[in-house]
C-alpha atoms as a PDB file:
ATOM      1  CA  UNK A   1      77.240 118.489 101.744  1.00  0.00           C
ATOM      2  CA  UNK A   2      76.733 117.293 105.310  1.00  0.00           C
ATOM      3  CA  UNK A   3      79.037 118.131 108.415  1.00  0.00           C
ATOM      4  CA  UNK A   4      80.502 114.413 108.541  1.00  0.00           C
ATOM      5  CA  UNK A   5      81.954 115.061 112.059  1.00  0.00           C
ATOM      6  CA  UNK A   6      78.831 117.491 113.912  1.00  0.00           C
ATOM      7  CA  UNK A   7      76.754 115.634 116.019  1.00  0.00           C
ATOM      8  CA  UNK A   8      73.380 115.194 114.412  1.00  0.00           C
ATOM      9  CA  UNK A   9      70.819 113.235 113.641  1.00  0.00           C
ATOM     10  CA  UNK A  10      71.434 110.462 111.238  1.00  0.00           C
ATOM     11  CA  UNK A  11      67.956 110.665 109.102  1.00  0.00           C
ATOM     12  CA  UNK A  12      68.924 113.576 108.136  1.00  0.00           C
ATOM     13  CA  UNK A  13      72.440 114.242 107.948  1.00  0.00           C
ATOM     14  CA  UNK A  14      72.224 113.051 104.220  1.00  0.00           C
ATOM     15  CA  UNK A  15      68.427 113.536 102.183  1.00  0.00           C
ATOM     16  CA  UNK A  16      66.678 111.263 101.249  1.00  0.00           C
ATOM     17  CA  UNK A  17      65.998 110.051  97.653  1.00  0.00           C
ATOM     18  CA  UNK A  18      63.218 111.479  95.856  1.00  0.00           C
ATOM     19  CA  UNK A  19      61.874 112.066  92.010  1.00  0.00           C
ATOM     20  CA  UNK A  20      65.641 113.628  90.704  1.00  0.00           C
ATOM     21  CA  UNK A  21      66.959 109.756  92.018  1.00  0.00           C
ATOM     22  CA  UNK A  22      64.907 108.334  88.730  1.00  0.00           C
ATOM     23  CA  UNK A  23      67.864 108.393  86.374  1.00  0.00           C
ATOM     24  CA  UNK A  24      69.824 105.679  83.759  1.00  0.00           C
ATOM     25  CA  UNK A  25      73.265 105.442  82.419  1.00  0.00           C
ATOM     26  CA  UNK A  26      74.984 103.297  80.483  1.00  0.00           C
ATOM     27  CA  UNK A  27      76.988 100.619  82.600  1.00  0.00           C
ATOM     28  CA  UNK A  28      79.551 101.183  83.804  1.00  0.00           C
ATOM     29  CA  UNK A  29      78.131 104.322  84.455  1.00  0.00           C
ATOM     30  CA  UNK A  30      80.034 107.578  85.971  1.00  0.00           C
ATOM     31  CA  UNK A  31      79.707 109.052  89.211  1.00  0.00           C
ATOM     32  CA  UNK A  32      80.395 112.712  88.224  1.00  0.00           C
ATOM     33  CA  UNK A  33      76.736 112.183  85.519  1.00  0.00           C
ATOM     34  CA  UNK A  34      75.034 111.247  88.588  1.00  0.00           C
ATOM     35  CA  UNK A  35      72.199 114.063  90.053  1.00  0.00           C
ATOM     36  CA  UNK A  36      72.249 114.492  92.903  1.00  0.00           C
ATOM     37  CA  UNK A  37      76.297 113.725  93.074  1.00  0.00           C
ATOM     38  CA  UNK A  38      77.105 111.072  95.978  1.00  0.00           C
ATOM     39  CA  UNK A  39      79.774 112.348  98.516  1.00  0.00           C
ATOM     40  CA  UNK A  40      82.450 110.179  98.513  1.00  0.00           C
ATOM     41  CA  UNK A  41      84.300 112.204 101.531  1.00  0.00           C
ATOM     42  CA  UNK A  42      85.972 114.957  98.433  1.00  0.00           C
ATOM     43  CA  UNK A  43      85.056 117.743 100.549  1.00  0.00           C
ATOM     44  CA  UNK A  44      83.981 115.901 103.957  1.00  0.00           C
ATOM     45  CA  UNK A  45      85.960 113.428 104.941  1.00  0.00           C
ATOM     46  CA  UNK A  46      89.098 114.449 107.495  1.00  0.00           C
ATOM     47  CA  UNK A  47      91.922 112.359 108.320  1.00  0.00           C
ATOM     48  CA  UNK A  48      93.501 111.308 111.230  1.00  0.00           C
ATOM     49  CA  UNK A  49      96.804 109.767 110.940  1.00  0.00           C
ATOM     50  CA  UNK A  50      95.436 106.359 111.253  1.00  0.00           C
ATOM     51  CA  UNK A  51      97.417 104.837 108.122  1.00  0.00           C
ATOM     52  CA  UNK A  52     100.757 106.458 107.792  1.00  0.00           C
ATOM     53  CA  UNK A  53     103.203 104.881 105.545  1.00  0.00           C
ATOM     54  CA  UNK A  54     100.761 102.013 104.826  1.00  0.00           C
ATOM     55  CA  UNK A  55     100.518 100.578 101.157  1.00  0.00           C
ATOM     56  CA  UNK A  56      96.724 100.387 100.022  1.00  0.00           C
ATOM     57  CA  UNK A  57      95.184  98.794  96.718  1.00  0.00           C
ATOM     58  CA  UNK A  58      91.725  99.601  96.473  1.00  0.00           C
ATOM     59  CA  UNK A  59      89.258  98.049  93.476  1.00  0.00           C
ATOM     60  CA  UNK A  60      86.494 100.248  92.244  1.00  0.00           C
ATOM     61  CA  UNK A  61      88.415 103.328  93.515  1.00  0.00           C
ATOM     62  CA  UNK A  62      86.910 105.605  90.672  1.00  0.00           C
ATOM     63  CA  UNK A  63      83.464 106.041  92.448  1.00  0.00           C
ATOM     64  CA  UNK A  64      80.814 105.493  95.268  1.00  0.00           C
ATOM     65  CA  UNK A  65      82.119 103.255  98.001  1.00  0.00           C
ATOM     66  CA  UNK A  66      86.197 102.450  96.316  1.00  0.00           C
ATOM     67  CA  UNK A  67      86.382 105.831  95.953  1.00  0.00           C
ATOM     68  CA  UNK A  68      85.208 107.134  99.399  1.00  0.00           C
ATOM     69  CA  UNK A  69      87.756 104.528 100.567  1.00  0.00           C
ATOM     70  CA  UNK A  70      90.388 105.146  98.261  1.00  0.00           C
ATOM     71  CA  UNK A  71      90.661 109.138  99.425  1.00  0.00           C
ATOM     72  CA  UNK A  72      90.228 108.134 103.299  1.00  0.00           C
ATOM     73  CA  UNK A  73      93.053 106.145 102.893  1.00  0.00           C
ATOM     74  CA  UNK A  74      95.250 108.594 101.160  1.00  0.00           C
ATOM     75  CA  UNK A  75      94.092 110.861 103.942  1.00  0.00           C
ATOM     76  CA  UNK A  76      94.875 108.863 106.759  1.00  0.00           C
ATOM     77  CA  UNK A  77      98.228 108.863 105.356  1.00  0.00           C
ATOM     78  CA  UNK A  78      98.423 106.070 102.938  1.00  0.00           C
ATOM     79  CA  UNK A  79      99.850 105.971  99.623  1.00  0.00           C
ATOM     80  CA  UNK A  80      96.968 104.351  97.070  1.00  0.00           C
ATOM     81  CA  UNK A  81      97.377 102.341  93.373  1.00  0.00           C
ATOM     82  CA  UNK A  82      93.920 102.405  92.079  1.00  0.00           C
ATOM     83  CA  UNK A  83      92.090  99.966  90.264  1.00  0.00           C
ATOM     84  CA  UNK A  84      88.683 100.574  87.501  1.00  0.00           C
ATOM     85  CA  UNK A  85      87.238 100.062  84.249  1.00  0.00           C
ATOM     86  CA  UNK A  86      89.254 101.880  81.572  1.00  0.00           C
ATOM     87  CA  UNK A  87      85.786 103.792  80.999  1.00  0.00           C
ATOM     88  CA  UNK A  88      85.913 105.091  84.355  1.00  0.00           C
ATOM     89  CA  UNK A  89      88.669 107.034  83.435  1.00  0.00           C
ATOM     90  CA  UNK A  90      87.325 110.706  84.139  1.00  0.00           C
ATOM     91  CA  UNK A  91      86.243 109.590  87.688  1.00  0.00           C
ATOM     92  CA  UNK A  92      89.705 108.288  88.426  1.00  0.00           C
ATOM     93  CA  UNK A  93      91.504 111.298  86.931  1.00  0.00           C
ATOM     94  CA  UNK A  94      89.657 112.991  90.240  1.00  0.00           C
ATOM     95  CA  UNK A  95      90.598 110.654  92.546  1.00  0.00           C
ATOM     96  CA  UNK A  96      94.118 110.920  91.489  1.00  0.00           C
ATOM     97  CA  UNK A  97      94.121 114.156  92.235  1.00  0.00           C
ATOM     98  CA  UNK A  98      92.395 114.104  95.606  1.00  0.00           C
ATOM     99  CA  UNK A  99      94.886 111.276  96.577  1.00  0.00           C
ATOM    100  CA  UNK A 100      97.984 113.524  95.172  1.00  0.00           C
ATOM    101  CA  UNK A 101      96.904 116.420  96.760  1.00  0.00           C
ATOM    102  CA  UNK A 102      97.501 114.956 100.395  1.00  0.00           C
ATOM    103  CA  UNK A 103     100.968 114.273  99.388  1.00  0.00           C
ATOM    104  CA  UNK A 104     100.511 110.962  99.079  1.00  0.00           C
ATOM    105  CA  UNK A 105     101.619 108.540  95.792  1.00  0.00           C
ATOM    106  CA  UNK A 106      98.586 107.747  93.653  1.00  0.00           C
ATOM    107  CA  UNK A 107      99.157 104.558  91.022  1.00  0.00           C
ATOM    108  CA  UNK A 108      96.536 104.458  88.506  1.00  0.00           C
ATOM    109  CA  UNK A 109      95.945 100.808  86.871  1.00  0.00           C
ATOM    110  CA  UNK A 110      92.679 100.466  84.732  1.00  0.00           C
ATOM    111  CA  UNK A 111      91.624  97.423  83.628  1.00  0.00           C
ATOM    112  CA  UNK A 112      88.985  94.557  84.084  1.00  0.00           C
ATOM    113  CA  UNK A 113      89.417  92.473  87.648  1.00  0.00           C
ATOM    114  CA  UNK A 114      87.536  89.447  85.488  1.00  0.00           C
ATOM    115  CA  UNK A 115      90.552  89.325  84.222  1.00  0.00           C
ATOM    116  CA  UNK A 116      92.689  86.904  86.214  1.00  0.00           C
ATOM    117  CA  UNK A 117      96.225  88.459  84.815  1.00  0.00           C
ATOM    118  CA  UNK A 118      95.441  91.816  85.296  1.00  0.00           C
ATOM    119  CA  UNK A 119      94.382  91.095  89.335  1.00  0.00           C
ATOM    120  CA  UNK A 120      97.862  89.561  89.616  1.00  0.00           C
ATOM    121  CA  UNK A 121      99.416  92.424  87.775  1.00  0.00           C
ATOM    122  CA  UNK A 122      98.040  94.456  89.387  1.00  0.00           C
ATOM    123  CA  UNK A 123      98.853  93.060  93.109  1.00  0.00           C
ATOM    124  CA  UNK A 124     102.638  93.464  91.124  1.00  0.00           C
ATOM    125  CA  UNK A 125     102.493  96.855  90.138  1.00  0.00           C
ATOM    126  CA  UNK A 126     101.742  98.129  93.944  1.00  0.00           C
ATOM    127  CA  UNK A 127     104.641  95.846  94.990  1.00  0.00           C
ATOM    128  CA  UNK A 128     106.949  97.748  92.376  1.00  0.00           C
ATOM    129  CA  UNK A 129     105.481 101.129  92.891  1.00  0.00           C
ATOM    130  CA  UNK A 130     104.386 101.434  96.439  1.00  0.00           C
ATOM    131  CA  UNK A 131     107.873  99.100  97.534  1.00  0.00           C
ATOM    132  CA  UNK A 132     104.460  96.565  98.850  1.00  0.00           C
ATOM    133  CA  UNK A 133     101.028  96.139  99.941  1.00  0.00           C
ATOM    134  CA  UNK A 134      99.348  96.103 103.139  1.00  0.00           C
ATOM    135  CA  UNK A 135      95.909  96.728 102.654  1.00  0.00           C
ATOM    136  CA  UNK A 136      94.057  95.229  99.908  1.00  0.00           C
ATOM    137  CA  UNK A 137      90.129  96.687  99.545  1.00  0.00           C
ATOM    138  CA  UNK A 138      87.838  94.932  97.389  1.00  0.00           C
ATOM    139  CA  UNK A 139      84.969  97.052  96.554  1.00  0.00           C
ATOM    140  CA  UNK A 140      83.948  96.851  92.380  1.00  0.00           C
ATOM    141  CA  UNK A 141      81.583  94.744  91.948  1.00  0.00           C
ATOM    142  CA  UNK A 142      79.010  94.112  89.210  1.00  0.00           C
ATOM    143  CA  UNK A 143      74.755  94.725  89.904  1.00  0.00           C
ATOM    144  CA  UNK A 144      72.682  94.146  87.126  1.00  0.00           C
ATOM    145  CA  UNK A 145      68.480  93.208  88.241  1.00  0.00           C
ATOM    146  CA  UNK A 146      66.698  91.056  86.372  1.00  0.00           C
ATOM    147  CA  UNK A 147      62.956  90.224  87.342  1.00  0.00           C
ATOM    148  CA  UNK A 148      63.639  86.994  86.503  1.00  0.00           C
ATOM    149  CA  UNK A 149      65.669  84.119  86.662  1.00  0.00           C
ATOM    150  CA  UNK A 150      64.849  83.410  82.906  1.00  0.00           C
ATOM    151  CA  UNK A 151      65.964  86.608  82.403  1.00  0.00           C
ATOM    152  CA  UNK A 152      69.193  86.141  83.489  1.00  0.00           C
ATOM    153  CA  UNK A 153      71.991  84.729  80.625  1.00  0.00           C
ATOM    154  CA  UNK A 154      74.631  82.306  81.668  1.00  0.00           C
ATOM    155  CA  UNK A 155      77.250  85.365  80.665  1.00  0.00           C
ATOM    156  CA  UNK A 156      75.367  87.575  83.151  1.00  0.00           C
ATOM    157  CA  UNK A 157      75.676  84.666  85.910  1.00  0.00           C
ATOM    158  CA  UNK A 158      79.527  84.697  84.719  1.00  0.00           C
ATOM    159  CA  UNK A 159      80.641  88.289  84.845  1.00  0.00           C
ATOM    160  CA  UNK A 160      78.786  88.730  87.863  1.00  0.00           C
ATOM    161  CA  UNK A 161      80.594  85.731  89.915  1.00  0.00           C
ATOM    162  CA  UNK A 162      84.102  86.401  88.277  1.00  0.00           C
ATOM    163  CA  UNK A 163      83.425  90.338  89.191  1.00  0.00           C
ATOM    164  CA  UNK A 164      82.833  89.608  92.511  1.00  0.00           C
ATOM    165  CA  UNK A 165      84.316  86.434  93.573  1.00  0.00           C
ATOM    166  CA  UNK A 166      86.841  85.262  91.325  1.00  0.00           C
ATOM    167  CA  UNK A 167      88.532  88.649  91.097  1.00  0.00           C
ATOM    168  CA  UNK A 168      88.539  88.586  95.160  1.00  0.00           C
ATOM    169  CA  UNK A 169      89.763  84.746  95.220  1.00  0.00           C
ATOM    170  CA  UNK A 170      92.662  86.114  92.370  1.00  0.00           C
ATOM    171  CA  UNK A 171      93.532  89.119  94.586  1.00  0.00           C
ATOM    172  CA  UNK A 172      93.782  87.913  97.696  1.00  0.00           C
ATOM    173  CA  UNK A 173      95.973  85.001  96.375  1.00  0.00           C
ATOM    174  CA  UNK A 174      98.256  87.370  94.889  1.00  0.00           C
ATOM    175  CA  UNK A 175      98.151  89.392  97.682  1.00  0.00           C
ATOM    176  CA  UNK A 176      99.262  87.149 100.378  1.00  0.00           C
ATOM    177  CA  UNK A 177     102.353  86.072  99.586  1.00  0.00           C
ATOM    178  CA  UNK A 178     103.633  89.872  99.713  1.00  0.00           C
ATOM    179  CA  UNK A 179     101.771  90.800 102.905  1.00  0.00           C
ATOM    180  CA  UNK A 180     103.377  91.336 106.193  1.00  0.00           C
ATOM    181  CA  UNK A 181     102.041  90.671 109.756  1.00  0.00           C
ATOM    182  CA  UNK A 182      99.875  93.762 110.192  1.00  0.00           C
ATOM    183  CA  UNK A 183      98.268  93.706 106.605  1.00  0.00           C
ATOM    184  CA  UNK A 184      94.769  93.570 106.231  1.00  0.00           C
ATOM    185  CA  UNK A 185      92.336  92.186 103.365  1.00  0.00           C
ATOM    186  CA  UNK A 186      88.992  94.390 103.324  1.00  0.00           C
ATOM    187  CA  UNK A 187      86.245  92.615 101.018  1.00  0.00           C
ATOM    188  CA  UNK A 188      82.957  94.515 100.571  1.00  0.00           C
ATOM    189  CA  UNK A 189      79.490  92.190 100.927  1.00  0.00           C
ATOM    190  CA  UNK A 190      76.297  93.652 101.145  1.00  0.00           C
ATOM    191  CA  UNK A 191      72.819  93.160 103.258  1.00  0.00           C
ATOM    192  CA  UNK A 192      71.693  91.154 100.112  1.00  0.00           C
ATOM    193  CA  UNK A 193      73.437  88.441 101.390  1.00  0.00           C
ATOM    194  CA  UNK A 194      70.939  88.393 104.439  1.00  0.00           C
ATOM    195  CA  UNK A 195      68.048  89.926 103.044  1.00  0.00           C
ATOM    196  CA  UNK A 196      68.270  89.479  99.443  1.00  0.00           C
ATOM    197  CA  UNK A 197      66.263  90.973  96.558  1.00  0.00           C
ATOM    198  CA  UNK A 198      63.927  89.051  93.958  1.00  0.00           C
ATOM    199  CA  UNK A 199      65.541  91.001  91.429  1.00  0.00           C
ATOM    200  CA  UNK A 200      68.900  90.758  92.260  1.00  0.00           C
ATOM    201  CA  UNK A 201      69.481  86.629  92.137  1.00  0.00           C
ATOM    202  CA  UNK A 202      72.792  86.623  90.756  1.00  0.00           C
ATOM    203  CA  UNK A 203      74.314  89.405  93.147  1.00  0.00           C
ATOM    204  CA  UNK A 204      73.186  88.376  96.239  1.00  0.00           C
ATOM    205  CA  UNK A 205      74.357  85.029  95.924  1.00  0.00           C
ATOM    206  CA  UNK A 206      77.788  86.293  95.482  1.00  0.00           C
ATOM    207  CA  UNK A 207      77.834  88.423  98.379  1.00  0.00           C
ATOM    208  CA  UNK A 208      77.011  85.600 100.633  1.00  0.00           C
ATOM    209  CA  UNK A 209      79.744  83.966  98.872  1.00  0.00           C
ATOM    210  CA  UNK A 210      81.807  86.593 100.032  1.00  0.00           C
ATOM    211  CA  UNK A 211      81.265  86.501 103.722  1.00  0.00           C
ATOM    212  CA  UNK A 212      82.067  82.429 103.336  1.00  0.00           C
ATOM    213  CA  UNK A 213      85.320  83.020 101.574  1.00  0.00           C
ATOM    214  CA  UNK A 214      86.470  86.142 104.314  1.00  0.00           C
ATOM    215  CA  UNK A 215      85.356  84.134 107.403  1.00  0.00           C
ATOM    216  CA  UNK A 216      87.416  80.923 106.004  1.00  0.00           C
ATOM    217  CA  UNK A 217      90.369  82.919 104.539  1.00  0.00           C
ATOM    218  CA  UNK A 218      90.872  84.810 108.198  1.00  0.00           C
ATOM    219  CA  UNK A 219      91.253  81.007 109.808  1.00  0.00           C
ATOM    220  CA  UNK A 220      93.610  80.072 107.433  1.00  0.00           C
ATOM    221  CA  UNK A 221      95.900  83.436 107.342  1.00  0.00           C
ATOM    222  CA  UNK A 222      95.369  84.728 110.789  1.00  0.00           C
ATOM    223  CA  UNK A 223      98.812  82.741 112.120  1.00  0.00           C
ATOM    224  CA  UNK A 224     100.360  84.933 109.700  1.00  0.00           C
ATOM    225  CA  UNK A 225      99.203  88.357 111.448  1.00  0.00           C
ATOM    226  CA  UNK A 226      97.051  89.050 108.270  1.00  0.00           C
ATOM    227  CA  UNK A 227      93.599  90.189 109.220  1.00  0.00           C
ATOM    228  CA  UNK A 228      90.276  89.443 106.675  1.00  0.00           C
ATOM    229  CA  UNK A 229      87.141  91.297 107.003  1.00  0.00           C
ATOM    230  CA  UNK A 230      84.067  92.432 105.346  1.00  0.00           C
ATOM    231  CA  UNK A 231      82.430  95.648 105.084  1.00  0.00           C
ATOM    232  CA  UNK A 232      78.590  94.992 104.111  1.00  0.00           C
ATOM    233  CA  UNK A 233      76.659  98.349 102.884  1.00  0.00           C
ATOM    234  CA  UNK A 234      73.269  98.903 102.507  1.00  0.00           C
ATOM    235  CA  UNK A 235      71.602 100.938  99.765  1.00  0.00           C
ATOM    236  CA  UNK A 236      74.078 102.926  99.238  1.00  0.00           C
ATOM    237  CA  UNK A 237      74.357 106.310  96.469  1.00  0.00           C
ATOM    238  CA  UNK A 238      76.242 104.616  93.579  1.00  0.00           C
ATOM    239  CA  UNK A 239      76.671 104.558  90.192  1.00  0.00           C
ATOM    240  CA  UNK A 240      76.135 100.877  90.276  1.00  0.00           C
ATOM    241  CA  UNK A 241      72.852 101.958  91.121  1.00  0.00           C
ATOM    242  CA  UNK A 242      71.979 104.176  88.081  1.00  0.00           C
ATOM    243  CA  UNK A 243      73.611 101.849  85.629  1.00  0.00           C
ATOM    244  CA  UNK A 244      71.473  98.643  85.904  1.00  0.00           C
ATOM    245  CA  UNK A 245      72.052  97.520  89.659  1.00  0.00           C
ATOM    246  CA  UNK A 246      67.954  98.941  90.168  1.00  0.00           C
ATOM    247  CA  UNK A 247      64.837  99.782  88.154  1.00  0.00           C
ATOM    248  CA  UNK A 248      64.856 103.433  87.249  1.00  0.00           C
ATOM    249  CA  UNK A 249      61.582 103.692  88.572  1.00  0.00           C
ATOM    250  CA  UNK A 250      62.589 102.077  91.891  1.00  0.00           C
ATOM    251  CA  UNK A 251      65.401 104.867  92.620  1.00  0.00           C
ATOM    252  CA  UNK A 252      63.112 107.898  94.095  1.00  0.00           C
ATOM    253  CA  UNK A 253      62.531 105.735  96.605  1.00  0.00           C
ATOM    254  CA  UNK A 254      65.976 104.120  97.031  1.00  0.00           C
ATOM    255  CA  UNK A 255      67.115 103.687 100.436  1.00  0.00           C
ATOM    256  CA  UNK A 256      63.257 104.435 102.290  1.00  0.00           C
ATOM    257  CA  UNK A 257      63.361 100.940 103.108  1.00  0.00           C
ATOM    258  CA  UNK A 258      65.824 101.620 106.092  1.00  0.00           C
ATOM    259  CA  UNK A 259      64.956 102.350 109.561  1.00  0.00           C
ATOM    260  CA  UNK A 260      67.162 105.869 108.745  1.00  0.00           C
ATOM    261  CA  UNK A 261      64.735 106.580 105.840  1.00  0.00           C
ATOM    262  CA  UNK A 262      67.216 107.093 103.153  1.00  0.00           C
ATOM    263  CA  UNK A 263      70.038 106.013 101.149  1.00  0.00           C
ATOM    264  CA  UNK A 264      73.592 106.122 102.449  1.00  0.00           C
ATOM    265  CA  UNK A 265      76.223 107.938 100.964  1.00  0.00           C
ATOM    266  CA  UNK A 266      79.586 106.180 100.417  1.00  0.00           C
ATOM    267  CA  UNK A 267      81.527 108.598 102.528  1.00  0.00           C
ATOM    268  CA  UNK A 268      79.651 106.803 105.526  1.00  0.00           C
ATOM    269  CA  UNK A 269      81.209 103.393 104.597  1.00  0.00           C
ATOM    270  CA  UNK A 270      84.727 104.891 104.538  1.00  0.00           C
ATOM    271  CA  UNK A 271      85.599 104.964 108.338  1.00  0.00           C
ATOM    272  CA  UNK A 272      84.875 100.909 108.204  1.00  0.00           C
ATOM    273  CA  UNK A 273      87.333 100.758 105.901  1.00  0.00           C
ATOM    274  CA  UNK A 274      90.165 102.491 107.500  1.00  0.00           C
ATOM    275  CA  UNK A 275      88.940 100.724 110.946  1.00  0.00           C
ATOM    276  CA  UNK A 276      89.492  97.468 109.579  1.00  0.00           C
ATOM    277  CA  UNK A 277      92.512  98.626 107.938  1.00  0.00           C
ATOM    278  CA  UNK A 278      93.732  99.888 110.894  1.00  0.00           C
ATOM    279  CA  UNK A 279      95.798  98.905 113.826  1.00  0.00           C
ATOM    280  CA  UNK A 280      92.999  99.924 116.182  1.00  0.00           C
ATOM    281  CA  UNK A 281      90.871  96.718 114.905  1.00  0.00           C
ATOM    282  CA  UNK A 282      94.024  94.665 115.924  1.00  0.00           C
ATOM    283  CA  UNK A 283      91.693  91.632 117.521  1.00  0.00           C
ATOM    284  CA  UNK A 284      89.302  91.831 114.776  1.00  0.00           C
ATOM    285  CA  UNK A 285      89.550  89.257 112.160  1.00  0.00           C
ATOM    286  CA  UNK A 286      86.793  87.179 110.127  1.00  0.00           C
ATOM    287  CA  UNK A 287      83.947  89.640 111.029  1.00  0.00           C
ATOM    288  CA  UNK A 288      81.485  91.389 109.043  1.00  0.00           C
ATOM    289  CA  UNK A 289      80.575  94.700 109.407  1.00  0.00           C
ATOM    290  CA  UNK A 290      77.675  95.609 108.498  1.00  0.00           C
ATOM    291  CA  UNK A 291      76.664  99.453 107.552  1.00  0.00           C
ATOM    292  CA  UNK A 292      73.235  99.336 106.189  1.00  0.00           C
ATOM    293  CA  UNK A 293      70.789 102.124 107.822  1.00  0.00           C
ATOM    294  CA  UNK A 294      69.613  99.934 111.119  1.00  0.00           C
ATOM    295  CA  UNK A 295      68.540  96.927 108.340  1.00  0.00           C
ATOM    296  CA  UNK A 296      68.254  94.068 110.359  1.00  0.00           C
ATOM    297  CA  UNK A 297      71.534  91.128 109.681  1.00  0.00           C
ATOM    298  CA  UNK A 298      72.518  87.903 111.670  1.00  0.00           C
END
């Protein structure tokens, strides 16, 4: 893996996709199936003290972006319940570990954000076992292209929007009333909601969505010293990727769109994470930041 921290140049401090990118798995799908694996920060990523004593729940903490932020928090000194798919499991088994390793308290919860009682319980169970919460990170979210809109089944429209919306509008409900001045509320968009694909209909309305809810939200909580943001990737390594979120065919050249020339690598979105989760983004609340490769956003 890459030198996260050495100066260098950014098209080609990760490689870019090529013919071993055309691969398939089942959805969910698991990040440690993928070829080539995407660095999630396991071996890179190096704290800094940012996030000592903090309280973090982070969705989609098994693999590609969650997880990268999951195991930057732990390392900047936060302790971490994680949230995934009960199918997910032997991703999150190695995040646990990761998390542990820094000394830091790692709460496993799988189960299905679509589910509103599981968000709430789970907003619960990091009361109970962290003693609170004070950063909430949404990143799962459900992918699937179709090339058409007649392709695209009212239960598809539905799992997508409760994935990616409803869970956030659940969480951050739940969330609120336990958060502190100081918390922070991290939801993940994505440059589909400026730029979005044919083939992805469904998901890119939903990030837009997203930035609506996070810009509206901040108004409404930011007299309570509770910051909302948004981090929005670009094509980023995943296994949301692999398992449905492109065409096979599409993936050796996943990420060439870019002015970088290549895919990120969720270990690259984790320092927006911590930054937003962070004191040092104090004055920064409703904003989107975007981390897409130079792709050009409003």
């Amino acid at each position: 893996m890459s030198d996260f921290y050495k100066m260098q140049d950014p098209t080609t401090q990760y490689p870019k996709a090529g013919p071993e990118y055309e691969q398939q798995q089942e959805g969910p799908g698991l990040q440690k199936e993928m070829n080539p694996i995407p660095d999630s920060g396991e071996t890179t990523y190096v704290g800094k003290e940012r996030l000592v004593g903090r309280k973090a729940v982070v969705t989609g903490a098994d693999s590609g972006i969650g997880r990268a932020a999951a195991i930057a928090y732990a390392r900047e000194g936060a302790d971490v319940v994680l949230s995934y798919l009960p199918e997910e499991e032997a991703d999150a088994k190695e995040v646990v570990k990761l998390i542990e390793a820094e000394g830091r308290k790692a709460v496993a919860m799988p189960g299905d954000v679509k589910d509103e009682s599981y968000c709430v319980n789970l907003i619960e169970t990091a009361v109970k076992e962290l003693g609170g919460i004070d950063i909430l990170a949404i990143v799962a979210g459900k992918q699937q292209f179709r090339e058409s809109i007649d392709e695209i089944t009212t239960e598809q429209f539905d799992e997508t929007f409760k994935t990616n919306v409803y869970a956030m509008f659940w969480l951050c409900k739940a969330a609120i009333k336990h958060m502190k001045p100081g918390s922070s509320i991290i939801n993940t968009s994505s440059i589909q909601a400026y730029s979005p694909s044919e083939i992805l209909l469904d998901y890119a309305t939903t990030k837009a969505a997203i930035n609506t809810f996070s810009k509206a939200l901040a108004q409404q909580v930011g007299e309570k010293g509770i910051r909302v943001n948004v981090v929005a990737p670009g094509p980023v390594w995943t296994p949301l990727q692999v398992a449905g979120g492109q065409p096979p065919d599409a993936l050796p050249e996943f990420g060439s769109q870019t002015p970088l020339g290549r895919p990120g690598q969720p270990v690259e979105m984790a320092p927006a994470y911590v930054f937003l989760a962070s004191q040092e983004s104090s004055y920064v609340t409703g904003e989107t930041l975007n981390a897409n490769g130079g792709m050009v956003s409003p």
